[in-house]
Each structure stands twice: as structure tokens, then as C-alpha cells.
C-alpha atoms as a PDB file:
ATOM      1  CA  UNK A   1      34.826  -5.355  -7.441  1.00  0.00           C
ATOM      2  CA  UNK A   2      31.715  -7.299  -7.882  1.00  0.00           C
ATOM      3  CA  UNK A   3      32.033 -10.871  -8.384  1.00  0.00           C
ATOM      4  CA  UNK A   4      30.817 -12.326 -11.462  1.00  0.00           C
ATOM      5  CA  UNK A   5      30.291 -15.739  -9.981  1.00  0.00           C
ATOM      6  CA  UNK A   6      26.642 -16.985  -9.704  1.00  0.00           C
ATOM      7  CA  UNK A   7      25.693 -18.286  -6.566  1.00  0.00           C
ATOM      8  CA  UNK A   8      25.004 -21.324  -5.404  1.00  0.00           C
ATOM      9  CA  UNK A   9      21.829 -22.731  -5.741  1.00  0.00           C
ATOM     10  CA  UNK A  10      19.615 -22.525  -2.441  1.00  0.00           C
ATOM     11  CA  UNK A  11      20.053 -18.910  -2.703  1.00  0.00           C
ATOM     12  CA  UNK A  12      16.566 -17.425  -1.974  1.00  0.00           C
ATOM     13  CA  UNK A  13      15.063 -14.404  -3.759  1.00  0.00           C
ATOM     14  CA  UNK A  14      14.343 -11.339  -1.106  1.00  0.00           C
ATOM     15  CA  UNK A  15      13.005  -8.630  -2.842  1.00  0.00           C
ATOM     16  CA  UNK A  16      12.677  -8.157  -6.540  1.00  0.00           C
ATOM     17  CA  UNK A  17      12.554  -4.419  -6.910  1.00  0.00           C
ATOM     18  CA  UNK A  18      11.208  -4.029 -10.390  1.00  0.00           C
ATOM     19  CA  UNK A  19      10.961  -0.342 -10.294  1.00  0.00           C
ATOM     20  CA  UNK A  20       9.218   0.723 -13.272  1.00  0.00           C
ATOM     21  CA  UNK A  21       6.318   1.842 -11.841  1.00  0.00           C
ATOM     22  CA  UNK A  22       6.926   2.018 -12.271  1.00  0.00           C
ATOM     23  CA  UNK A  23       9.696   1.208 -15.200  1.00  0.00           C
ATOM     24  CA  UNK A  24      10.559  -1.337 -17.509  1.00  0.00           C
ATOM     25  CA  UNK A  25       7.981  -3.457 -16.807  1.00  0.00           C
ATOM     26  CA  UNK A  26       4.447  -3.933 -15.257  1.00  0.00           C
ATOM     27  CA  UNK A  27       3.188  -5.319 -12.449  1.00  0.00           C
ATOM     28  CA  UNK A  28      -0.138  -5.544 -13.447  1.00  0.00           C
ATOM     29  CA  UNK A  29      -0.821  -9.239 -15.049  1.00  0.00           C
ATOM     30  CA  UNK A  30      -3.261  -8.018 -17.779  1.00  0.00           C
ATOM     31  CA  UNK A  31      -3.698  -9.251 -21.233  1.00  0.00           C
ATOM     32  CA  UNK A  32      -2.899  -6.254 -23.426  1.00  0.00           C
ATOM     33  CA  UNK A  33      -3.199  -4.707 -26.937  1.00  0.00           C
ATOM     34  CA  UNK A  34       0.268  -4.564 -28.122  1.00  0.00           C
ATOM     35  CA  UNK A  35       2.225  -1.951 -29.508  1.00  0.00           C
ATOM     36  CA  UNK A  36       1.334  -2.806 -33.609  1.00  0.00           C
ATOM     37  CA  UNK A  37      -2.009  -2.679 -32.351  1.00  0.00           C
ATOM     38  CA  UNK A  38      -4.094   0.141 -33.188  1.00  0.00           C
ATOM     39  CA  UNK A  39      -4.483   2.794 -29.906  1.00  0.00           C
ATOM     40  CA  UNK A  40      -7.920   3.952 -30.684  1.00  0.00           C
ATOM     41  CA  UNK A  41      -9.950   0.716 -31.398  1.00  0.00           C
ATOM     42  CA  UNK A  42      -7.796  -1.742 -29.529  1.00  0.00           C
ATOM     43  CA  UNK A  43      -6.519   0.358 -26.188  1.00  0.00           C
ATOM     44  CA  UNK A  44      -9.125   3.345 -25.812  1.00  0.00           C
ATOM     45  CA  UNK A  45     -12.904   3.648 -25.235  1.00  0.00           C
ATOM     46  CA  UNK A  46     -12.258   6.749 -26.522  1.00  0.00           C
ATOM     47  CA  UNK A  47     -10.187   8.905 -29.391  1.00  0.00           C
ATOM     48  CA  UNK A  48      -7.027   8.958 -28.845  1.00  0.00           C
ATOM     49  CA  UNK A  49      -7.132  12.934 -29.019  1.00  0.00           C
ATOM     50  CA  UNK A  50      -9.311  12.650 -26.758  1.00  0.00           C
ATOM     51  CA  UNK A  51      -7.397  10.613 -23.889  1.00  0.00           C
ATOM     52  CA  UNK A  52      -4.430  12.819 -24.763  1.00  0.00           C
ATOM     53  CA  UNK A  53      -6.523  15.890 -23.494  1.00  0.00           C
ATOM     54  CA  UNK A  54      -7.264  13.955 -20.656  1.00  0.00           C
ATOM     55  CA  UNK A  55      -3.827  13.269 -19.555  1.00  0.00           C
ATOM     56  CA  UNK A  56      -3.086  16.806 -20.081  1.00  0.00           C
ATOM     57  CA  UNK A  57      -5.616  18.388 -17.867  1.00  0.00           C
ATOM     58  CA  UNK A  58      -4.893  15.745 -15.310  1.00  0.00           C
ATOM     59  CA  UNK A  59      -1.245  16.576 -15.412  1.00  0.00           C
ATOM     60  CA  UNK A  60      -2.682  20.625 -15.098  1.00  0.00           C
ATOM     61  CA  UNK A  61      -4.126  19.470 -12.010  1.00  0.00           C
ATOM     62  CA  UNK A  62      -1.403  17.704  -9.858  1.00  0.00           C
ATOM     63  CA  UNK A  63       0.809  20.616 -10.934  1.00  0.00           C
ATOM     64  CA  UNK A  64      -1.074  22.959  -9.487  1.00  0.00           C
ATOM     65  CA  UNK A  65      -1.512  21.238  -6.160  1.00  0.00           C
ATOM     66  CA  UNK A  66       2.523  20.762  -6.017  1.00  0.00           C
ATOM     67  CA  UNK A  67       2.729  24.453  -6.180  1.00  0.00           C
ATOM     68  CA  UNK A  68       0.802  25.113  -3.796  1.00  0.00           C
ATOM     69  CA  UNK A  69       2.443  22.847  -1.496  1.00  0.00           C
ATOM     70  CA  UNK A  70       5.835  23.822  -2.391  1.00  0.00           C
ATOM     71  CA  UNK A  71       4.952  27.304  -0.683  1.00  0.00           C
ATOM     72  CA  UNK A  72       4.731  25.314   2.770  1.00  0.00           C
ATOM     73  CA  UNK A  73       7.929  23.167   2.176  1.00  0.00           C
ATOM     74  CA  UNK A  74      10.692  23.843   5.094  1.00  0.00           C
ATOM     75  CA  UNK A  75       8.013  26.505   6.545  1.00  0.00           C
ATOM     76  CA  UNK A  76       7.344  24.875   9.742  1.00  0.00           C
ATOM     77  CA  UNK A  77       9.421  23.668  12.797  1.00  0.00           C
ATOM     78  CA  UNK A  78       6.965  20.303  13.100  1.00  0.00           C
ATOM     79  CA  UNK A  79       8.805  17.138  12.326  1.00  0.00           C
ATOM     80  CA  UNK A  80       5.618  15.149  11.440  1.00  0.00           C
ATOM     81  CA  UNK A  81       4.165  17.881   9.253  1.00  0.00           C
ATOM     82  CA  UNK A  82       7.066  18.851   7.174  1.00  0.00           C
ATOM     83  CA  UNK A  83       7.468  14.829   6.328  1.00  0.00           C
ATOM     84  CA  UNK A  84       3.992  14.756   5.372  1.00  0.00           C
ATOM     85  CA  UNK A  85       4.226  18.138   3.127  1.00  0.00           C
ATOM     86  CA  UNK A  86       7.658  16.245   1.756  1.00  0.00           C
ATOM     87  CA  UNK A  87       5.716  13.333   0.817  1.00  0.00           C
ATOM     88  CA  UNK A  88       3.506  14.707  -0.739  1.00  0.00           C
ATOM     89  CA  UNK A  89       5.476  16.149  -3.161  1.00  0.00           C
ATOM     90  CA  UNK A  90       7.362  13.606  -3.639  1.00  0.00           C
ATOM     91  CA  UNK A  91       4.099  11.621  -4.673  1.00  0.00           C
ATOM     92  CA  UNK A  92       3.022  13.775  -6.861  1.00  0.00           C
ATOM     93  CA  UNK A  93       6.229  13.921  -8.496  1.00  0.00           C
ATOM     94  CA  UNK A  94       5.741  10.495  -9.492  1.00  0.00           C
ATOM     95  CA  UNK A  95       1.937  10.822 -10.459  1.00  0.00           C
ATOM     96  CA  UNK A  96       3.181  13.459 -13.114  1.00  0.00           C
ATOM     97  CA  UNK A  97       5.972  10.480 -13.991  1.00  0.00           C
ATOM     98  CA  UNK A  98       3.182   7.771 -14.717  1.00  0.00           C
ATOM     99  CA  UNK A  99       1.108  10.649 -16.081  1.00  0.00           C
ATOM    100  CA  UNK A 100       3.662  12.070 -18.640  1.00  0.00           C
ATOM    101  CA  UNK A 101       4.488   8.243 -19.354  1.00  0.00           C
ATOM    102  CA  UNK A 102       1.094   7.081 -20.573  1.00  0.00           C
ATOM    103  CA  UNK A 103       0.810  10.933 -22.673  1.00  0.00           C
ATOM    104  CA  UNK A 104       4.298   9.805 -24.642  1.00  0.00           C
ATOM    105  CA  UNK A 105       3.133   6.361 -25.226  1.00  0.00           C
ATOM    106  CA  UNK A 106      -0.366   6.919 -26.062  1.00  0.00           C
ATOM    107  CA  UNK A 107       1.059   9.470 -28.991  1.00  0.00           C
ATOM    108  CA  UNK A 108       3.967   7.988 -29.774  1.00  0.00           C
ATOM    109  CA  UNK A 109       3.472   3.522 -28.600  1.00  0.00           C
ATOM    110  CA  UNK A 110       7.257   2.803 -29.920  1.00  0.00           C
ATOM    111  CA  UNK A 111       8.785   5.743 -28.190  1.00  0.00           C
ATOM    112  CA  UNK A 112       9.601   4.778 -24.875  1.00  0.00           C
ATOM    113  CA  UNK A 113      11.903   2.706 -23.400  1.00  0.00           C
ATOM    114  CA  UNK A 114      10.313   1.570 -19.876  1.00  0.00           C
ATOM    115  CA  UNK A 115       6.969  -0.083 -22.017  1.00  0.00           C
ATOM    116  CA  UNK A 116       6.713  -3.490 -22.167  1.00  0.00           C
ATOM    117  CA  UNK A 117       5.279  -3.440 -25.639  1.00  0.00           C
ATOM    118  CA  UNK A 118       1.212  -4.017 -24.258  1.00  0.00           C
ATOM    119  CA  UNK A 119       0.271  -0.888 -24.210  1.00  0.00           C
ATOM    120  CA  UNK A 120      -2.872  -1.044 -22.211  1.00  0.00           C
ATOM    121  CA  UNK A 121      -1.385  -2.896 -19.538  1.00  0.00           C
ATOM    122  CA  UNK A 122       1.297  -0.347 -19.113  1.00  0.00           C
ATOM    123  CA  UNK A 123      -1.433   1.994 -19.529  1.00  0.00           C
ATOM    124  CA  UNK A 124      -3.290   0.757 -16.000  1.00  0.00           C
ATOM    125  CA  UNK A 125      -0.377   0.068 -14.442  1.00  0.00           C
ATOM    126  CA  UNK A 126       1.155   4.018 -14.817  1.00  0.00           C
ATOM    127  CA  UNK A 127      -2.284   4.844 -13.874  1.00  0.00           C
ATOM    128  CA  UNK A 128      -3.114   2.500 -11.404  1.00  0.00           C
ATOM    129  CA  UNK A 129       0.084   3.770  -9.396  1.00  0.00           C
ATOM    130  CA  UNK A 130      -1.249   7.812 -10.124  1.00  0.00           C
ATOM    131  CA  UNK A 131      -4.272   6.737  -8.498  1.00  0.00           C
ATOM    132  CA  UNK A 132      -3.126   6.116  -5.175  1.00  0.00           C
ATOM    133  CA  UNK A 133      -0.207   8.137  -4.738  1.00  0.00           C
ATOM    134  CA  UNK A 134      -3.176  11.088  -3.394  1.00  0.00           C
ATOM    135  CA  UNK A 135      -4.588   9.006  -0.757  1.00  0.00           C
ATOM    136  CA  UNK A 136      -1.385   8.312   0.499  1.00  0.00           C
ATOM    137  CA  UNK A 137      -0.579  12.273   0.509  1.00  0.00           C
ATOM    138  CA  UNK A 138      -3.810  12.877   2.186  1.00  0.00           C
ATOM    139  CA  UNK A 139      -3.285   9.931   5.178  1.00  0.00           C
ATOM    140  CA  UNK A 140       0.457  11.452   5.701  1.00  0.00           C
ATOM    141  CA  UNK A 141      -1.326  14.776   7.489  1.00  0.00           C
ATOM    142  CA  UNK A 142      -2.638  12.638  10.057  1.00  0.00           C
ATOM    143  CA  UNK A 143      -2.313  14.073  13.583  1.00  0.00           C
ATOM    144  CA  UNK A 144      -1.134  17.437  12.181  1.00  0.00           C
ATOM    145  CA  UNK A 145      -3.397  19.660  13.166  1.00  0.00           C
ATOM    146  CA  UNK A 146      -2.863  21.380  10.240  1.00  0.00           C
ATOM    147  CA  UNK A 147      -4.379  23.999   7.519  1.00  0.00           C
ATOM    148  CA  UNK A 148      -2.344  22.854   4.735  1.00  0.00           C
ATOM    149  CA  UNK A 149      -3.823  19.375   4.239  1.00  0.00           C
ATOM    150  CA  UNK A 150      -7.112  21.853   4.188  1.00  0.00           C
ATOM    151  CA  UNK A 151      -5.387  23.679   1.162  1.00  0.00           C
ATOM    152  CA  UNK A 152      -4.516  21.187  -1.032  1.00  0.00           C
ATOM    153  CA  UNK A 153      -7.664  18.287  -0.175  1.00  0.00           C
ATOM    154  CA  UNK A 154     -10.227  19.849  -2.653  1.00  0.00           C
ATOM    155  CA  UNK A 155      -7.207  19.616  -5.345  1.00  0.00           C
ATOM    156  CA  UNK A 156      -5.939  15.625  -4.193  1.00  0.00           C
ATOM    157  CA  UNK A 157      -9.546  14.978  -5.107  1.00  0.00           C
ATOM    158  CA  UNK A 158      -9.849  16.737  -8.261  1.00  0.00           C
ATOM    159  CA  UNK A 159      -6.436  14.549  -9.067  1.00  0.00           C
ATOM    160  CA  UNK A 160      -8.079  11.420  -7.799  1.00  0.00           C
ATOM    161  CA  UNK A 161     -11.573  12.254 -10.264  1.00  0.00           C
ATOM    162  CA  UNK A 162      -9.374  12.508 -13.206  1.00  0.00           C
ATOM    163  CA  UNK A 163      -7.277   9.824 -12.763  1.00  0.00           C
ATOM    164  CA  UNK A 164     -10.275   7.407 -12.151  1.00  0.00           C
ATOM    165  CA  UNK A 165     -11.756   8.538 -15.044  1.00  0.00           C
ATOM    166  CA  UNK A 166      -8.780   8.137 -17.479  1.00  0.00           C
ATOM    167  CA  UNK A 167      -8.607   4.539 -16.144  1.00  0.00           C
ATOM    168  CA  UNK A 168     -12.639   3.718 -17.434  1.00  0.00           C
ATOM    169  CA  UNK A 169     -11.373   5.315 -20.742  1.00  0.00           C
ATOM    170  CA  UNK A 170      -8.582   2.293 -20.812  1.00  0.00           C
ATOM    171  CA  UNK A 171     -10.093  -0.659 -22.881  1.00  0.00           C
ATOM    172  CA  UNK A 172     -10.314  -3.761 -19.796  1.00  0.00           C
ATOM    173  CA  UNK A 173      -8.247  -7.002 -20.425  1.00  0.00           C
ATOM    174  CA  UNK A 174      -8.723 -10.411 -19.162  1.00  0.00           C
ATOM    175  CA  UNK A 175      -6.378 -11.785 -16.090  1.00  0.00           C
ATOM    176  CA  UNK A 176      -2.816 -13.687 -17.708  1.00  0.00           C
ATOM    177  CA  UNK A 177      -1.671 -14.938 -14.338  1.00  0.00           C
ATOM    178  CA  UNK A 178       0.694 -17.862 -15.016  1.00  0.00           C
ATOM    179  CA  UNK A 179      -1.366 -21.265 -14.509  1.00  0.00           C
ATOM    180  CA  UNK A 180      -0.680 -23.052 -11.109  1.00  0.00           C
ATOM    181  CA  UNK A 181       1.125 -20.910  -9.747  1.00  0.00           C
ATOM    182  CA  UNK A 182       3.383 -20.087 -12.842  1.00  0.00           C
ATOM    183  CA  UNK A 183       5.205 -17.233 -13.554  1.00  0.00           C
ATOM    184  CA  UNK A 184       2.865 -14.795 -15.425  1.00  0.00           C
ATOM    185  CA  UNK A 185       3.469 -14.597 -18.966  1.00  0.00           C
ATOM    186  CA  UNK A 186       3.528 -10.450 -18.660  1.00  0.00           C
ATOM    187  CA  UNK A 187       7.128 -11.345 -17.131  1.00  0.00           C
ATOM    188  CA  UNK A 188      10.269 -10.717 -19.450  1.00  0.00           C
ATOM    189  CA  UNK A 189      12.390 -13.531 -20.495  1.00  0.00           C
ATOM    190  CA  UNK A 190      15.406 -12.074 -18.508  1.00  0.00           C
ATOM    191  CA  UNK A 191      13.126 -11.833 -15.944  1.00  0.00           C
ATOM    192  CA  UNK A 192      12.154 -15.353 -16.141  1.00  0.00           C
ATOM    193  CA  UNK A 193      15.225 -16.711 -16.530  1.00  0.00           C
ATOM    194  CA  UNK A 194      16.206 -14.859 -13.327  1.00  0.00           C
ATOM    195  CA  UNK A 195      13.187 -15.944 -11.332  1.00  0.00           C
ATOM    196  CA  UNK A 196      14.141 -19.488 -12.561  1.00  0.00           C
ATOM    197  CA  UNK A 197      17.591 -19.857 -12.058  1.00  0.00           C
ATOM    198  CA  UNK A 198      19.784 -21.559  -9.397  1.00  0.00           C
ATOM    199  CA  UNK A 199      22.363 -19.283  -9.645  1.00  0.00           C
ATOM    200  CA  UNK A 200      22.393 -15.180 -10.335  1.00  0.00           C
ATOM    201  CA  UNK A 201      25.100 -13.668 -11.457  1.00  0.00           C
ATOM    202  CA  UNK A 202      25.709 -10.813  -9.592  1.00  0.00           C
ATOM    203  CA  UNK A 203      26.299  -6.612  -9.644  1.00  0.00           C
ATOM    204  CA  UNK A 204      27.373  -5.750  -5.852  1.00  0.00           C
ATOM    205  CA  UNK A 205      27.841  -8.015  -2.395  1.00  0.00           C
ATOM    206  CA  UNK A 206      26.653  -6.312   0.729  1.00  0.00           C
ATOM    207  CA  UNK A 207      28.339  -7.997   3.645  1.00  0.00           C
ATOM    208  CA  UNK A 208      28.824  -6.774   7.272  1.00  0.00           C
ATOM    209  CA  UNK A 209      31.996  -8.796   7.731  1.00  0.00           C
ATOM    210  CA  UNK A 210      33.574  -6.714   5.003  1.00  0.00           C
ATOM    211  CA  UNK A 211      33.920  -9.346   2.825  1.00  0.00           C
ATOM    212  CA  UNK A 212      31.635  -7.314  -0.215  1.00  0.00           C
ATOM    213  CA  UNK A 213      31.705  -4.409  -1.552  1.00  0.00           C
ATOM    214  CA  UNK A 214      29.350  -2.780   0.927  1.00  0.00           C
ATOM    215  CA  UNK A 215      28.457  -2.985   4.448  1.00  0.00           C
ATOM    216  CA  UNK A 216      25.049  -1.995   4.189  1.00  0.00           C
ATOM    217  CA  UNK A 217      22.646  -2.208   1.653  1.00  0.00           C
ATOM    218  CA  UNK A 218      21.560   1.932   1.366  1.00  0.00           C
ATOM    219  CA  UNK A 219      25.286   2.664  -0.157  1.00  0.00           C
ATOM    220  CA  UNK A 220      24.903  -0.587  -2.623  1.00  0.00           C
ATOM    221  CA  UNK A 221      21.645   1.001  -3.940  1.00  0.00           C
ATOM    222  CA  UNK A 222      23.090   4.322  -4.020  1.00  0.00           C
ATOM    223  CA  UNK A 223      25.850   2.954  -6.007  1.00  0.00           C
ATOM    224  CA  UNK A 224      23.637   1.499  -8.340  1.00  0.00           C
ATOM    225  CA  UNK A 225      23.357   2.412 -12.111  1.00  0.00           C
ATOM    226  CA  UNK A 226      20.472   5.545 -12.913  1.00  0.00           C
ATOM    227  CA  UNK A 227      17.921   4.480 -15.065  1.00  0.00           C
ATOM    228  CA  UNK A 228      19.142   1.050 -15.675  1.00  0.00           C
ATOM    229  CA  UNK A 229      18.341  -0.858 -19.031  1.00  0.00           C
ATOM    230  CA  UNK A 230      19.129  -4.573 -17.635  1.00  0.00           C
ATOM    231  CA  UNK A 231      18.461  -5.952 -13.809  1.00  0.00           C
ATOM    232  CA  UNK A 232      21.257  -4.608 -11.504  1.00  0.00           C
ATOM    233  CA  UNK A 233      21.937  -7.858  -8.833  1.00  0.00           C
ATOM    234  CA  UNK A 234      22.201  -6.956  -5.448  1.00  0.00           C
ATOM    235  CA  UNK A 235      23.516  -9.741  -3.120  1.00  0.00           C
ATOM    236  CA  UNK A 236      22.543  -9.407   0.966  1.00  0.00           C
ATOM    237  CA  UNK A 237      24.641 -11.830   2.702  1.00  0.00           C
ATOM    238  CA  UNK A 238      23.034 -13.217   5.578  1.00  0.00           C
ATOM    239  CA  UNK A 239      23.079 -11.116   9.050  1.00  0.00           C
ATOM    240  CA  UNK A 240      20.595  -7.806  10.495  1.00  0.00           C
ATOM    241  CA  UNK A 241      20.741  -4.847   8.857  1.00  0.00           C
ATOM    242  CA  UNK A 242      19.504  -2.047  10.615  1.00  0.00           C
ATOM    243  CA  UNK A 243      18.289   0.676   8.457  1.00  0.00           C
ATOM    244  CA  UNK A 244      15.705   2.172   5.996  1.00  0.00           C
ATOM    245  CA  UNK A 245      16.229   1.414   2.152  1.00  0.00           C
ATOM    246  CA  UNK A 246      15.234   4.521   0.404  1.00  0.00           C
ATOM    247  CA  UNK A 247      14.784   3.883  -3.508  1.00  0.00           C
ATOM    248  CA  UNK A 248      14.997   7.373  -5.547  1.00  0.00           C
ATOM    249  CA  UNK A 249      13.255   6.996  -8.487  1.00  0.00           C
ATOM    250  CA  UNK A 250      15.686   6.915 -10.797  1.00  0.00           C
ATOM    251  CA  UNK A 251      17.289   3.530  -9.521  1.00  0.00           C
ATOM    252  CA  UNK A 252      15.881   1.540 -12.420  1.00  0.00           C
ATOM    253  CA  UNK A 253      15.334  -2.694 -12.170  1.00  0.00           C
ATOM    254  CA  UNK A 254      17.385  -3.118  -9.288  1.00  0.00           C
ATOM    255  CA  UNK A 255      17.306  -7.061  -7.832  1.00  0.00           C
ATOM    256  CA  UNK A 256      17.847  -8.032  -4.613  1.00  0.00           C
ATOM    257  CA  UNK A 257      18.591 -11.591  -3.331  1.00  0.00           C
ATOM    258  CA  UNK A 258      19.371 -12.616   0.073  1.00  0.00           C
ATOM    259  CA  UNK A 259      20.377 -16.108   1.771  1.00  0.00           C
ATOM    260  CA  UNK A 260      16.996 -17.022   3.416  1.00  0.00           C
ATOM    261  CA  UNK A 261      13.874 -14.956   4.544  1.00  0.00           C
ATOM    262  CA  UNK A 262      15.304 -16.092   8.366  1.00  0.00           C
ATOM    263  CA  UNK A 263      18.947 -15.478   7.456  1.00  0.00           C
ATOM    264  CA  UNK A 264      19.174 -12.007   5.958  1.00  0.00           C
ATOM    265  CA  UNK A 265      16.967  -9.580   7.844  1.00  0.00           C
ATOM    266  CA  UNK A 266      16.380  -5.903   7.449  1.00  0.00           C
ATOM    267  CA  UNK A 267      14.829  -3.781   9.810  1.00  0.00           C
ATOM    268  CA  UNK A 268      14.016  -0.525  10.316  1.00  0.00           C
ATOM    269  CA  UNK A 269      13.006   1.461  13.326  1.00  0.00           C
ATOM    270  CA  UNK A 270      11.299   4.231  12.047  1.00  0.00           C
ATOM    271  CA  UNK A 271       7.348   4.555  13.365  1.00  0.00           C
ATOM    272  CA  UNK A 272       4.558   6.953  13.552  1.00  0.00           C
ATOM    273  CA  UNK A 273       4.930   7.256  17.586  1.00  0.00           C
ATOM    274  CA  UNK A 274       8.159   9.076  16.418  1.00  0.00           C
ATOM    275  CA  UNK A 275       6.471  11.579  13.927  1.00  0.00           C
ATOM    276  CA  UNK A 276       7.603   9.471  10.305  1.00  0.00           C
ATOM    277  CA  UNK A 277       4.460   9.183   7.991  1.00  0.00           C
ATOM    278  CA  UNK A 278       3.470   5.988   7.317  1.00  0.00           C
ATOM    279  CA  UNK A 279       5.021   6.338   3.646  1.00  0.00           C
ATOM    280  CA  UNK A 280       8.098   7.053   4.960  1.00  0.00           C
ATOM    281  CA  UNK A 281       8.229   4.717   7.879  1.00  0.00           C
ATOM    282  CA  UNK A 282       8.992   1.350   5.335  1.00  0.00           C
ATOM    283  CA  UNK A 283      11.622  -0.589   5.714  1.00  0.00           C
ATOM    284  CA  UNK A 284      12.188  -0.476   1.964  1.00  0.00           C
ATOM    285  CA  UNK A 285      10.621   2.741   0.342  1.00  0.00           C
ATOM    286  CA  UNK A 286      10.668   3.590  -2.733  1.00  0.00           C
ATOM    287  CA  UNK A 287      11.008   7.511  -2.751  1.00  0.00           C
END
């Protein structure tokens, strides 16, 4: 059972997974209109019809380039190539996530629950992340040899065209990084109080020893909550874990905290001598 105890202070944050990409909240430290604000004058360059049709095309397009690649998926005997062709859709899967996101809350700004309540910024951020998911589809074909990345390349840059475009449509906002190095005032008040504390209280222990509920930090995550409301506390006790953290999607505003950047250590082997793409080579991935 997870302890409820916070601990002590000296307890160093490792990895704040704040997977809203993502989810409940943005990375992006942009001033923003707000969800009482009007959409049209206050988010949009343009109508809000009009953005809406935007989205919807754009969402047209990465569909059709998943379905193309879904043809090839499992078709070849290549290692390399089949984890680039599973990347892939895998990253477009999440484009039509941030895509479909920014649709529901440009028509409806109260209506979901991973917003942070400034609309634009959640706007760039689901966009932002769209925008890049391509290139890294396209760079994961590397050293192939192969006709599929030919295929789908003339769609990844119709995706990448749209999704630029939508982000000019997006009104700009000025920087709100926190002052002096500060925490930036885009940041929750949970969150904050988190960031701030001496002590967390935490969800799950991962210990080697046995002396937590895990022994490795994959079945902790796997173990976490699905589409989590409220930050879910991991706790890494100090020692080398060897292995690669896979994140699915759905593991909502998971937290991570460790005992020391030189005390708890995790380390994957996976490379691109070995035929991983670089996407799925990370130590911590968030698939």
C-alpha cells in the first residue's frame, strides 16, 4: 500500500511528467485569453467558423496518411522499419488528440476537462505538439531503404502546412515566465504547491530492495490511474534502474520524484546501432 507519509525534505524532483500534451495543463508559458473571453476577437485572427473548418480538414488529412500507413503495419520482417511505421502511427494518433482537443474547445471553451482555462495558450500548446509529431515520423525512416516513407512524405507535409497555418490563425501572447527564475504563473496552484514543497505526499514507492510497492518504475506507471484528474506521486528510491519508461497516453499528470539526480538513475540501453528509432530509443517516452 502506498504510504501517505510526505517525505523528508531534501527530496529532489526527477521528472515532472505533466502529460497533458499534452493534458491538464500547458507547457507553453503564454499569456492567454481566458475562457469568459470572447474566441473570435480575443483568441482568433480569424472566425471562429472559420478555424473550426480548419481543424477539420487538418484532422481529414492526418487521417488519411494513418490509413495509408496502417496497410504497411506488421508487413515487413525489418526491425527498424516496422518501429518506424509503428511510430508513426502512434504520432499521428496523438496529432488527431491535440487536433480534436483544440476543435472541442474552440466550439465549446468550458467543455473540456484537460484546459487550463487560457484558451489560446492551450490552443498553441495542442498545436505546437501536432506540429512536430510529422518530422519526427519522417526522421524515424532513416536508414530504411524504404518506399513507404515515399508514400506517406507528400501527406506528413500537407499535415505539417495545415498545422502551421492554424497556428498564424492563433491570436500571439506575450511571454509570463515567472520573474527570476520563478515559477511561471501558467502553473496550477497544486502544481505550485508541489513544486514548492519539502515534502510530497505520495501515490506508489518504487524500490529495488523490495521495500515499495514496485521494483521498477514501468509496473508503477502501469499501475497508475487512466486519465487522472489530480497529480499521481511516484517515488524512485535511490539505486539504477535499467529500463525504458514507456508513457501510454492515457497516463494522465503522473509525478515523479527521486532522491538526487546522482542517486536515482535510470537508464536505458536502447540505440539506433540496434535498429530503435530515435523516438523510441528514450529513456522515458511518452508513447
Amino acid at each position: 500500500m502506498a504510504s501517505d507519509n510526505p517525505l523528508h525534505a531534501g527530496k529532489q524532483l526527477l521528472l515532472l511528467v505533466l502529460l497533458c500534451a499534452f493534458f491538464s495543463c500547458s507547457f507553453i508559458p503564454f499569456a492567454s485569453c481566458s475562457i469568459t473571453d470572447d474566441l473570435q476577437t480575443e483568441c482568433l485572427k480569424v472566425s471562429a467558423s472559420e478555424f473550426a473548418g480548419s481543424l477539420k480538414d487538418t484532422i481529414d488529412a492526418v487521417q488519411q496518411v494513418a490509413s495509408i500507413l496502417s496497410q504497411f503495419a506488421n508487413a515487413f520482417g525489418d526491425f527498424r522499419l516496422s518501429n518506424a511505421i509503428s511510430d508513426c502511427l502512434d504520432l499521428l494518433d496523438f496529432s488527431a488528440d491535440e487536433l480534436n482537443w483544440s476543435l472541442s474547445a474552440s466550439q465549446n471553451q468550458k467543455g473540456k476537462n484537460n484546459s487550463t482555462g487560457k484558451l489560446s495558450s492551450d490552443l498553441r500548446t495542442w498545436l505546437s505538439a501536432a506540429l512536430v509529431n510529422q518530422d519526427t515520423c519522417s526522421n524515424g525512416f532513416e536508414g530504411t531503404n524504404s518506399i513507404v516513407q515515399g508514400l506517406v512524405s507528400a501527406g506528413l507535409d500537407q499535415v505539417t502546412s495545415l498545422v502551421q497555418e492554424l497556428l498564424t490563425q492563433v491570436q500571439p501572447n506575450s511571454n509570463q515566465q515567472g520573474p527570476n527564475g520563478q515559477i511561471p504563473s501558467w502553473v496550477k496552484t497544486k502544481d505550485r504547491k508541489l513544486l514548492q514543497a519539502n515534502g510530497v505526499s505520495v501515490d506508489a514507492i518504487v524500490a529495488q530492495d523490495g521495500t515499495g510497492n514496485f521494483t521498477n518504475v514501468t509496473d508503477a506507471v502501469l499501475a497508475a490511474p487512466d486519465y487522472s484528474m489530480r497529480r499521481y506521486v511516484i517515488y524512485i528510491k535511490r539505486g539504477t534502474y535499467k529500463e525504458n519508461v514507456e508513457i501510454k497516453k492515457k497516463k494522465w499528470n503522473l509525478m515523479m520524484i527521486g532522491d538526487g539526480m546522482d542517486a536515482t538513475v535510470i537508464s536505458g540501453n536502447r540505440s539506433f546501432v540496434d535498429g530503435w528509432t530515435t523516438f523510441r530509443s528514450a529513456t522515458f517516452g511518452k508513447q
